[in-house]
C-alpha atoms as a PDB file:
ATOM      1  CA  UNK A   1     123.771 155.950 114.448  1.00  0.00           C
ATOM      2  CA  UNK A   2     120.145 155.828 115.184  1.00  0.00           C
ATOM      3  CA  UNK A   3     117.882 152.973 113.145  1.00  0.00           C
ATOM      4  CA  UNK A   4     118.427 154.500 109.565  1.00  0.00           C
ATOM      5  CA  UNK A   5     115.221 152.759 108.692  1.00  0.00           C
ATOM      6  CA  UNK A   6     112.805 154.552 111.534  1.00  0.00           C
ATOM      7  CA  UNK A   7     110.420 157.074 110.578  1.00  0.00           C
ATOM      8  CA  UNK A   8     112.827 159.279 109.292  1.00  0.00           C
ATOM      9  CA  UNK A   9     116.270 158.444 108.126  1.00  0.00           C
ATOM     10  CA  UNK A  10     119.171 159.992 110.560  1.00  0.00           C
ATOM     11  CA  UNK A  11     122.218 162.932 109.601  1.00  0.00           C
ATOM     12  CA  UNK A  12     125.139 161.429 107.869  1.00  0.00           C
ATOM     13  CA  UNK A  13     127.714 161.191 110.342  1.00  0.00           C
ATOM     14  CA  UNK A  14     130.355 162.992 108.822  1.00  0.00           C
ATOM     15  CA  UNK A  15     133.252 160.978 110.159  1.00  0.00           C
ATOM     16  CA  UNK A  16     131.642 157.650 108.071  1.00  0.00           C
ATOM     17  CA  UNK A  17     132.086 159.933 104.830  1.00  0.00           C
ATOM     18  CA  UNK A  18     135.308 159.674 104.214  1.00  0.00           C
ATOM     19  CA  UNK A  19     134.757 155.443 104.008  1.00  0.00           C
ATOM     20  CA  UNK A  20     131.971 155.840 101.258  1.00  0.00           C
ATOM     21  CA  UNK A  21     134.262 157.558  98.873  1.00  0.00           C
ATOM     22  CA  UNK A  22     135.350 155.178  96.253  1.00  0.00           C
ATOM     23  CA  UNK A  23     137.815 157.816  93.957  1.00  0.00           C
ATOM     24  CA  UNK A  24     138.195 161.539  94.258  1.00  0.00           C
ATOM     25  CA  UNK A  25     140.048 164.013  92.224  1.00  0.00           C
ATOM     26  CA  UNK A  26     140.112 167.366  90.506  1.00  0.00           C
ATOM     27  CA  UNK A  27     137.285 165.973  88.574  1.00  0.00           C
ATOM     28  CA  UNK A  28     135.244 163.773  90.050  1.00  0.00           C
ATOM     29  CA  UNK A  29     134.106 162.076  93.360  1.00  0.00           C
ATOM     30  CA  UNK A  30     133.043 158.259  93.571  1.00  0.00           C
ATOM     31  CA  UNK A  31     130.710 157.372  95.796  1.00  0.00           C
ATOM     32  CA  UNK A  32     129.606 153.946  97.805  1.00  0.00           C
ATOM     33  CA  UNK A  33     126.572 154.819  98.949  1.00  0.00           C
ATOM     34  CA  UNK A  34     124.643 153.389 102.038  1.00  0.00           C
ATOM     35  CA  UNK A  35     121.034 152.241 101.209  1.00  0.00           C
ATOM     36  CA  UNK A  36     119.117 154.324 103.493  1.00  0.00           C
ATOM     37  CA  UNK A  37     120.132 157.698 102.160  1.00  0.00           C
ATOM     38  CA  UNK A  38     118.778 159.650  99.453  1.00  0.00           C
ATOM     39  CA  UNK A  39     120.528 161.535  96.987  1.00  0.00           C
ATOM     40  CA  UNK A  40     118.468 164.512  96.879  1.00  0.00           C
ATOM     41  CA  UNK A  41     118.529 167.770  99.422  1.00  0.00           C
ATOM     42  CA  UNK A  42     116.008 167.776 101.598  1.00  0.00           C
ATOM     43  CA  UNK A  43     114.142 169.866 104.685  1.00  0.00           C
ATOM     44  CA  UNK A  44     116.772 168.533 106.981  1.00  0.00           C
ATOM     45  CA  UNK A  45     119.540 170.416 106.434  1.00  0.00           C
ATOM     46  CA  UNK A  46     122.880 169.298 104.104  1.00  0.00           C
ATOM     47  CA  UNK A  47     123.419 166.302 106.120  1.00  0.00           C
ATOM     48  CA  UNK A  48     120.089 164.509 105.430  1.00  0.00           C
ATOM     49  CA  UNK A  49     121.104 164.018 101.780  1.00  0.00           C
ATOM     50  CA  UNK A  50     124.249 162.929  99.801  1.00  0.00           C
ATOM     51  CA  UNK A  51     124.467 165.374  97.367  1.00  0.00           C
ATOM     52  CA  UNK A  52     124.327 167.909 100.970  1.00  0.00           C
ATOM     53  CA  UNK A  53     126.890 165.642 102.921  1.00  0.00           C
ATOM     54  CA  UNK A  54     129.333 165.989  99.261  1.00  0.00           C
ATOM     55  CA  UNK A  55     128.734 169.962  99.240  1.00  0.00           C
ATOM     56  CA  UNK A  56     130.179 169.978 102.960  1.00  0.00           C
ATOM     57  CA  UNK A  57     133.070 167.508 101.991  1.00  0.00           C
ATOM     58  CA  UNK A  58     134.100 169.396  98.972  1.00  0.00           C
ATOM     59  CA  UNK A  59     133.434 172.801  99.610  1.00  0.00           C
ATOM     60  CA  UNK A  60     132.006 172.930  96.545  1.00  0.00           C
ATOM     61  CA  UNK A  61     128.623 174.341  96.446  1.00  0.00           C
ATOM     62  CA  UNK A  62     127.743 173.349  92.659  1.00  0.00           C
ATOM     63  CA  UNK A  63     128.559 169.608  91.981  1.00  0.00           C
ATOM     64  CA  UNK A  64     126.819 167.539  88.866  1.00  0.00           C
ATOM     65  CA  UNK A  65     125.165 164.347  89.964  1.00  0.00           C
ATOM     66  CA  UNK A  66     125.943 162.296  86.555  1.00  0.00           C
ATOM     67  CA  UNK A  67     124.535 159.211  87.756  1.00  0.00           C
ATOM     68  CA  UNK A  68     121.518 158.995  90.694  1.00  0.00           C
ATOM     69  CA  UNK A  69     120.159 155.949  92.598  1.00  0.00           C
ATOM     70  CA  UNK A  70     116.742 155.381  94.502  1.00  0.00           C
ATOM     71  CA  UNK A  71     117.409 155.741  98.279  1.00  0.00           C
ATOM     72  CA  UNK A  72     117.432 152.045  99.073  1.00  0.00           C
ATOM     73  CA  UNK A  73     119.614 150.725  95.990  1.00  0.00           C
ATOM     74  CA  UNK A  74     123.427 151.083  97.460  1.00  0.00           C
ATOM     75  CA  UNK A  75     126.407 151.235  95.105  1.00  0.00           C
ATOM     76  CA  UNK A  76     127.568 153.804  92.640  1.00  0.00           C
ATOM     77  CA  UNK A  77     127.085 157.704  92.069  1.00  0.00           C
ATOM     78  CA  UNK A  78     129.289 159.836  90.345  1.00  0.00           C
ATOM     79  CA  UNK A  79     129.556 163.203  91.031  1.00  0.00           C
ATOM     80  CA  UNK A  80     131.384 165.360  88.549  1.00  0.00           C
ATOM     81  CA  UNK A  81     132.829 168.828  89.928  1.00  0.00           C
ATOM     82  CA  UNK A  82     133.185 170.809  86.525  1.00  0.00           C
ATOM     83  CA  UNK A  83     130.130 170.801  83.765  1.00  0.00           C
ATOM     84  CA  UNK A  84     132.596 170.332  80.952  1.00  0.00           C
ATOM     85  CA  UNK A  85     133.561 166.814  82.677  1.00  0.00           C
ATOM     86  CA  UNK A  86     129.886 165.861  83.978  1.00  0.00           C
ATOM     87  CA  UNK A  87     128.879 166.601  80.260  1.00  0.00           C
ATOM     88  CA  UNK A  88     131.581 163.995  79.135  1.00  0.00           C
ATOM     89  CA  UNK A  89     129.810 161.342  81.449  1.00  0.00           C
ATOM     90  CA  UNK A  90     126.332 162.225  80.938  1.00  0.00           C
ATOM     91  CA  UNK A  91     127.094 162.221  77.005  1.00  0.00           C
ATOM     92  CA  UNK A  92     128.627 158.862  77.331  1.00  0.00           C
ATOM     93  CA  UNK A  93     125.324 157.635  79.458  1.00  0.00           C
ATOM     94  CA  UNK A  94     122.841 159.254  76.846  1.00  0.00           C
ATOM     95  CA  UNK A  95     125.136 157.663  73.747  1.00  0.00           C
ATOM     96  CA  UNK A  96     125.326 154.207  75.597  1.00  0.00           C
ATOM     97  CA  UNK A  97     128.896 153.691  75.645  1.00  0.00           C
ATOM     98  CA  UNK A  98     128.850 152.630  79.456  1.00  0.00           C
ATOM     99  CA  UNK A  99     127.606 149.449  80.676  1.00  0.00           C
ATOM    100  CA  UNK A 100     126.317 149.212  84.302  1.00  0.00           C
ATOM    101  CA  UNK A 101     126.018 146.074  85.877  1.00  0.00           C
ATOM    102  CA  UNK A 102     124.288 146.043  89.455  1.00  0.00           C
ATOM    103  CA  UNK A 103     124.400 142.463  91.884  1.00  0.00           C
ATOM    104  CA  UNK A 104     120.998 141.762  93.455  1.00  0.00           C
ATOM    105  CA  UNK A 105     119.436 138.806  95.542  1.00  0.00           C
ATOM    106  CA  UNK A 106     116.332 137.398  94.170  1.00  0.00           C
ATOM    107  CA  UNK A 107     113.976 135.889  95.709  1.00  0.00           C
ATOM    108  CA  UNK A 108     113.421 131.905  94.371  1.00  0.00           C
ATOM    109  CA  UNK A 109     115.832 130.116  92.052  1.00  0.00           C
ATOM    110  CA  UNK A 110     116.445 131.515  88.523  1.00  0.00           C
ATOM    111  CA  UNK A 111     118.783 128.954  86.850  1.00  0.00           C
ATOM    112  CA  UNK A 112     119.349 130.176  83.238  1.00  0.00           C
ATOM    113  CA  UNK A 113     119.939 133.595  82.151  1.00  0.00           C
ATOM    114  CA  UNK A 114     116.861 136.144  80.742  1.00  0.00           C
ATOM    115  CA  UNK A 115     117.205 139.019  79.038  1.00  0.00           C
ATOM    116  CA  UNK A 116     113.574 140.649  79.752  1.00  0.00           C
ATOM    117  CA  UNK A 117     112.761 142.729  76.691  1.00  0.00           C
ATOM    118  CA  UNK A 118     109.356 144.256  77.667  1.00  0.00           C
ATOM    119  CA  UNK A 119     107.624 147.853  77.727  1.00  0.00           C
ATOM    120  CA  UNK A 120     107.581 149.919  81.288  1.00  0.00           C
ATOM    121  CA  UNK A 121     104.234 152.503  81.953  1.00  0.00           C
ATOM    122  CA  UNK A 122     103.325 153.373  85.100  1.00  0.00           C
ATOM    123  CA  UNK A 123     100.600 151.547  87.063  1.00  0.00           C
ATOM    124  CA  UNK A 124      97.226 152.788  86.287  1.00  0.00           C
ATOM    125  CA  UNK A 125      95.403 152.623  90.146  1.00  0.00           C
ATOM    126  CA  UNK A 126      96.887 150.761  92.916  1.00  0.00           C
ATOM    127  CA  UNK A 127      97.775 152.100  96.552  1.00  0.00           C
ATOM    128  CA  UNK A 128     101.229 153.021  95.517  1.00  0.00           C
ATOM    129  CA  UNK A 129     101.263 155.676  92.871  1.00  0.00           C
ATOM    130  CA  UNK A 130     104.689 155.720  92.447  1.00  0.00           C
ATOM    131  CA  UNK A 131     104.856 152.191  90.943  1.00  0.00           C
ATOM    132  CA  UNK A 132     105.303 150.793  87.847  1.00  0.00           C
ATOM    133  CA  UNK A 133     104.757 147.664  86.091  1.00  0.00           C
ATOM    134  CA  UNK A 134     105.271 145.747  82.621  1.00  0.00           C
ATOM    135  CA  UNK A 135     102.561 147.361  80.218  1.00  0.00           C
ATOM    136  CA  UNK A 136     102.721 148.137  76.337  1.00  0.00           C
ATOM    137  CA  UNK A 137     100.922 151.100  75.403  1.00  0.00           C
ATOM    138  CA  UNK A 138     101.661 154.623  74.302  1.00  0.00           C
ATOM    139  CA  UNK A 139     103.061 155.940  77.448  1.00  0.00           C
ATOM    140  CA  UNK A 140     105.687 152.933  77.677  1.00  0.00           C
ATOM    141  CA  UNK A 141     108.964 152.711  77.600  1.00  0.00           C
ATOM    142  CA  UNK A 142     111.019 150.552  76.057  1.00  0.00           C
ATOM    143  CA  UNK A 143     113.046 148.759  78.613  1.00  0.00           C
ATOM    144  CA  UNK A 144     115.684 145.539  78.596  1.00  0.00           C
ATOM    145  CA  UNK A 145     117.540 144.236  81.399  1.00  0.00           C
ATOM    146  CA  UNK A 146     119.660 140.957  81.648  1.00  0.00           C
ATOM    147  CA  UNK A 147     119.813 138.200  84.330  1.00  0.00           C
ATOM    148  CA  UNK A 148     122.472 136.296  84.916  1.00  0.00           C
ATOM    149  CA  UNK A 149     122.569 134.178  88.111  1.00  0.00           C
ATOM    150  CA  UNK A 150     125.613 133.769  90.152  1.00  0.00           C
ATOM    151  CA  UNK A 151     124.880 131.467  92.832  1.00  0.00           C
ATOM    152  CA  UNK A 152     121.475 129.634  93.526  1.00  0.00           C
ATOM    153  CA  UNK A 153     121.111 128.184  96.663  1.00  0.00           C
ATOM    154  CA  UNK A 154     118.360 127.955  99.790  1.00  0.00           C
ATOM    155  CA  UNK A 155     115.606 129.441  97.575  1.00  0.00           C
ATOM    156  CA  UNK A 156     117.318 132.206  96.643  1.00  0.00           C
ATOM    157  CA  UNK A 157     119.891 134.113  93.989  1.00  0.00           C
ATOM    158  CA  UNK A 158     122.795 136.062  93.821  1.00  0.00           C
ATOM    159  CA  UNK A 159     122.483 137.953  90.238  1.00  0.00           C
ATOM    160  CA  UNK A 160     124.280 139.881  88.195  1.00  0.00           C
ATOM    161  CA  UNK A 161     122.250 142.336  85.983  1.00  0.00           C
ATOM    162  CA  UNK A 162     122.782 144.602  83.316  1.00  0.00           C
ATOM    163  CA  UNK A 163     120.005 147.367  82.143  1.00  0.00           C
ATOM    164  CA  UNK A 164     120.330 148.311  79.009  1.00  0.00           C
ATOM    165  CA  UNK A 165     117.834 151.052  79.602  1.00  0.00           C
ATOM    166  CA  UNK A 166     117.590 153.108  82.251  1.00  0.00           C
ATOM    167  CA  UNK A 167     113.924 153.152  82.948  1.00  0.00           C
ATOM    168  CA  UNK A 168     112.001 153.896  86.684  1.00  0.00           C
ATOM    169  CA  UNK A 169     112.422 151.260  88.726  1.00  0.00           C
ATOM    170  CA  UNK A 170     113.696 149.250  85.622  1.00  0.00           C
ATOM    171  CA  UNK A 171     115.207 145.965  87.434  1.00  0.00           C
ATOM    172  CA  UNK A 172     112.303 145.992  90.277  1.00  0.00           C
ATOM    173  CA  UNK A 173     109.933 145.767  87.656  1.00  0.00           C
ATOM    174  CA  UNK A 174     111.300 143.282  85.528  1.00  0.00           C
ATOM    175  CA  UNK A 175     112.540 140.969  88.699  1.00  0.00           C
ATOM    176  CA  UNK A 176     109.118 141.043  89.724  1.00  0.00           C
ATOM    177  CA  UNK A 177     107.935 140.500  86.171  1.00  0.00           C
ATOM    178  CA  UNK A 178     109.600 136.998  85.817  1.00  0.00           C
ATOM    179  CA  UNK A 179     108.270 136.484  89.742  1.00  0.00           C
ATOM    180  CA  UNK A 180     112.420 136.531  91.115  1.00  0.00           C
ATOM    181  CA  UNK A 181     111.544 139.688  92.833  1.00  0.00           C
ATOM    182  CA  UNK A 182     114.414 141.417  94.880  1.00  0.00           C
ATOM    183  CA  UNK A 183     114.712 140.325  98.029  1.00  0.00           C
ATOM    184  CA  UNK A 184     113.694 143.125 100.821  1.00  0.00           C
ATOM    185  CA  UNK A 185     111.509 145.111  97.977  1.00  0.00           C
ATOM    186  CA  UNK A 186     108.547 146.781  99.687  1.00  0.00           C
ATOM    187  CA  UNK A 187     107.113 147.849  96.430  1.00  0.00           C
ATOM    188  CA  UNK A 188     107.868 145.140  94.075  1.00  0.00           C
ATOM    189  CA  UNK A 189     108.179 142.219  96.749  1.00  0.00           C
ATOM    190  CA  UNK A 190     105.276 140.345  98.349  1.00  0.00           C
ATOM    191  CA  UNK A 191     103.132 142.843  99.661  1.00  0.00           C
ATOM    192  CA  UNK A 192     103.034 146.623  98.351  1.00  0.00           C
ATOM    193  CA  UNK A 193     101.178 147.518 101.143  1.00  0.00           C
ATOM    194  CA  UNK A 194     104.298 147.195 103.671  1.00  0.00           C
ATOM    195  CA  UNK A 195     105.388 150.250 101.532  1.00  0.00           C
ATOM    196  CA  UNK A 196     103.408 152.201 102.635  1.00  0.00           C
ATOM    197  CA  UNK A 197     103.431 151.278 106.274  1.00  0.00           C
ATOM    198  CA  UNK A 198     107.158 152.007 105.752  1.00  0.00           C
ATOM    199  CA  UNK A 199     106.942 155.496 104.536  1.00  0.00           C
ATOM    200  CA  UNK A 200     104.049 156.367 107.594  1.00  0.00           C
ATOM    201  CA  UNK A 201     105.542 154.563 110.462  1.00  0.00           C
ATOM    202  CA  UNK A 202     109.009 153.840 109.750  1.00  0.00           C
ATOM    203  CA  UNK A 203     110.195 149.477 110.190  1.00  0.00           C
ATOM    204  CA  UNK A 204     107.596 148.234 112.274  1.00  0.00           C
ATOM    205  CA  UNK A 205     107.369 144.438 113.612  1.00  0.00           C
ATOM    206  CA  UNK A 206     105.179 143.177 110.823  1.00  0.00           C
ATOM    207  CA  UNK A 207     107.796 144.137 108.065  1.00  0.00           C
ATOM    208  CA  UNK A 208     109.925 142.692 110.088  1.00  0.00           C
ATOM    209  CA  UNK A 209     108.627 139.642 109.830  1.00  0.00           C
ATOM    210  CA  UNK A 210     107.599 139.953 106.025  1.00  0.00           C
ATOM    211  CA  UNK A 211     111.434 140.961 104.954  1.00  0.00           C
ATOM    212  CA  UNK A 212     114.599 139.435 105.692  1.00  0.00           C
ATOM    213  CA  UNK A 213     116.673 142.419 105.056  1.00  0.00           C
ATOM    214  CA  UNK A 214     115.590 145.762 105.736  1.00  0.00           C
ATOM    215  CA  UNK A 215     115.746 147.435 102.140  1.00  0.00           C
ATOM    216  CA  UNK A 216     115.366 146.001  98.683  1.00  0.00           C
ATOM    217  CA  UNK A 217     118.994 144.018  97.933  1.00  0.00           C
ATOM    218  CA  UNK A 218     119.830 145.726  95.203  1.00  0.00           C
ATOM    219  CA  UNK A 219     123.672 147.570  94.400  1.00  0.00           C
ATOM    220  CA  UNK A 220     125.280 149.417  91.789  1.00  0.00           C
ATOM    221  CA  UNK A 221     128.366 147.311  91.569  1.00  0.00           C
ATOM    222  CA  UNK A 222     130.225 148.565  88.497  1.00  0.00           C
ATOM    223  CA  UNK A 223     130.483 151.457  85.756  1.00  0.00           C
ATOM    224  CA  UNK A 224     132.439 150.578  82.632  1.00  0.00           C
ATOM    225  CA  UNK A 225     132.756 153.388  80.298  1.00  0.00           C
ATOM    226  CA  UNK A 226     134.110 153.345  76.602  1.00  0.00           C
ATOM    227  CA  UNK A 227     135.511 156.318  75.817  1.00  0.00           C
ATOM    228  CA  UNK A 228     137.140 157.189  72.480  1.00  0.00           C
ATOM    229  CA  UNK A 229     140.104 157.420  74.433  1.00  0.00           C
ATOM    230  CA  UNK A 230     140.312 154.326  76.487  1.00  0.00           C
ATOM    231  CA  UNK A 231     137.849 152.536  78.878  1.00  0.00           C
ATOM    232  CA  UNK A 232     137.333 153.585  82.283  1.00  0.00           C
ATOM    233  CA  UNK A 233     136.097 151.376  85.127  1.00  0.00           C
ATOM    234  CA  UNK A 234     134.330 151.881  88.791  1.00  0.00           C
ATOM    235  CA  UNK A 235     133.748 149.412  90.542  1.00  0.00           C
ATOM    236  CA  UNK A 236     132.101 149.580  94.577  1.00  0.00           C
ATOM    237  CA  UNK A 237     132.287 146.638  96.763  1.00  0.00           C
ATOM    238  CA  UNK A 238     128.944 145.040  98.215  1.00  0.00           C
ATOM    239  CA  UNK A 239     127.433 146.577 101.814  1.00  0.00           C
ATOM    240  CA  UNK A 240     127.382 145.055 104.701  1.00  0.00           C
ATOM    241  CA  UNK A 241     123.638 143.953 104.664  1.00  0.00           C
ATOM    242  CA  UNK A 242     123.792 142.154 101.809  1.00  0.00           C
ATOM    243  CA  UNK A 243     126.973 140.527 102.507  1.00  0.00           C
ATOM    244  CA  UNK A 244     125.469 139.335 106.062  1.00  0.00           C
ATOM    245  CA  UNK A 245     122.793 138.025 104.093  1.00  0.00           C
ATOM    246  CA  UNK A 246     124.602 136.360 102.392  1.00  0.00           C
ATOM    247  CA  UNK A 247     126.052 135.308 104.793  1.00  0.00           C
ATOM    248  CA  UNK A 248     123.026 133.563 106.736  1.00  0.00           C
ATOM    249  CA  UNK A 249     120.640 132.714 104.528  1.00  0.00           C
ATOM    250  CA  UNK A 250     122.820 131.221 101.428  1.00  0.00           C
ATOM    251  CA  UNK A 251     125.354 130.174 104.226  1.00  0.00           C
ATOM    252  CA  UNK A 252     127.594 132.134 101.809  1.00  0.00           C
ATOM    253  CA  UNK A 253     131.280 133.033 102.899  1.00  0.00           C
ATOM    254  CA  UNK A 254     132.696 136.446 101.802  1.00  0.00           C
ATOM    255  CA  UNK A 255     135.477 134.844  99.820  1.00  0.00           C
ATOM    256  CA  UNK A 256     133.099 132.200  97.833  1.00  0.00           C
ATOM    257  CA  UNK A 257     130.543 136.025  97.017  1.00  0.00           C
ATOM    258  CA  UNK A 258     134.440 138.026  96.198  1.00  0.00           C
ATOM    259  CA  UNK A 259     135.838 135.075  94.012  1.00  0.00           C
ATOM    260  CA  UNK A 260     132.210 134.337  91.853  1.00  0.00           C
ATOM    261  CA  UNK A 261     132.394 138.794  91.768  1.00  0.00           C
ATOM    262  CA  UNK A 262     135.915 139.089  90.332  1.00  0.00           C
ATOM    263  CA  UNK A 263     134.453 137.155  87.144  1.00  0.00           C
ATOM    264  CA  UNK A 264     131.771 139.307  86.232  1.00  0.00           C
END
């Protein structure tokens, strides 16, 4: 595969597919998805998207996307293949009867748990007009997200966190809110600018030396719905990036990151 994170992202090589897929049946397909695709079609043909690369694994050319992520967050969609079922899920999403819990790296060392409990409205100004910040006024949103670290070490954290909401950008905002941004962000991190470098030019050598990790470390780890009829759990296991990470900057081994994420 070509750099993923060039100007423009490559095709989904179809023979990886099969590896991202976390649960399928009659009903529904589980996804563990890379963070360098989108989720949405676009100009580049079925391939350049992962609701396109599902259509061409399935067959199926109407699929509901119940839950969506941005492009560089990795983890968790769920695709339902029949609208009675993707109402089921969406229902259970709008009536908050699922709790999602995501594992990012954070930049510094949070020590104690937060729960942030603060307003989200769109920037007014600003180079980047599709970010948002911490703002009470009428066009906020209520938003709440929880922090609990997992591992502190080197000048950085491994945390778990929990939105309660599910606002734009929700857990960019508030990690860069308490100044713990997630590591990699190029919109919430240290310089919004390297955004849009990103976007024009693709990675160039000065993010390269601004980011340790070339998108924001943030993944949809787990789903855990409570249905009427029993509980139902998803769960996708951390990529490769962050892992290597991990890895080298925390000096973290996999098994010390798969013991403290069997807990959560």
């Amino acid at each position: 595969m070509t750099d993923p994170y060039g100007e423009e992202a490559p095709l989904v090589d179809t023979s990886d597919f099969p590896k991202w897929i976390v649960q399928e049946d009659n009903d529904l397909i589980i996804i563990n998805k890379p963070g360098w695709l989108v989720c949405h079609p676009s100009k580049n043909g079925p391939l350049s998207s992962l609701v396109g690369v599902v259509r061409e694994h399935t067959g199926l050319e109407k699929l509901h996307l119940v839950s969506r992520l941005d492009r560089e967050t990795s983890g968790l969609i769920i695709f339902a293949k029949r609208p009675s079922v993707a109402r089921k899920f969406q229902m259970a999403i709008q009536n908050r009867i699922v709790r999602k819990t995501y594992i990012a790296l954070l930049e510094g060392k949070l020590l104690e748990p937060v729960l942030i409990d603060l307003p989200i409205a769109k920037r007014r100004g600003g180079p980047v007009i599709v970010k948002s910040e911490v703002r009470d006024d009428r066009t906020a949103q209520n938003a709440r997200t929880s922090f609990i670290p997992l591992i502190t070490k080197n000048g950085y954290t491994l945390c778990c966190v929990s939105p309660e909401t599910g606002r734009k950008h929700q857990i960019r905002v508030h990690a860069e809110h308490i100044e713990h941004h997630i590591v990699g962000d190029k919109i919430y991190g240290p310089d919004e600018m390297l955004y849009i470098e990103f976007i024009k030019q693709g990675w160039t050598p000065r993010l390269e030396a601004a980011l340790p990790i070339k998108r924001q470390a943030l993944h949809c780890y787990c789903y855990e719905f409570e249905f009427p009829k029993g509980a139902i759990c998803y769960t996708a296991p951390l990529k490769k990036d962050m892992l290597n990470f991990c890895q080298i900057y925390m000096e973290l081994n996999h098994e010390s990151i798969a013991a403290v994420l069997n807990d959560i």
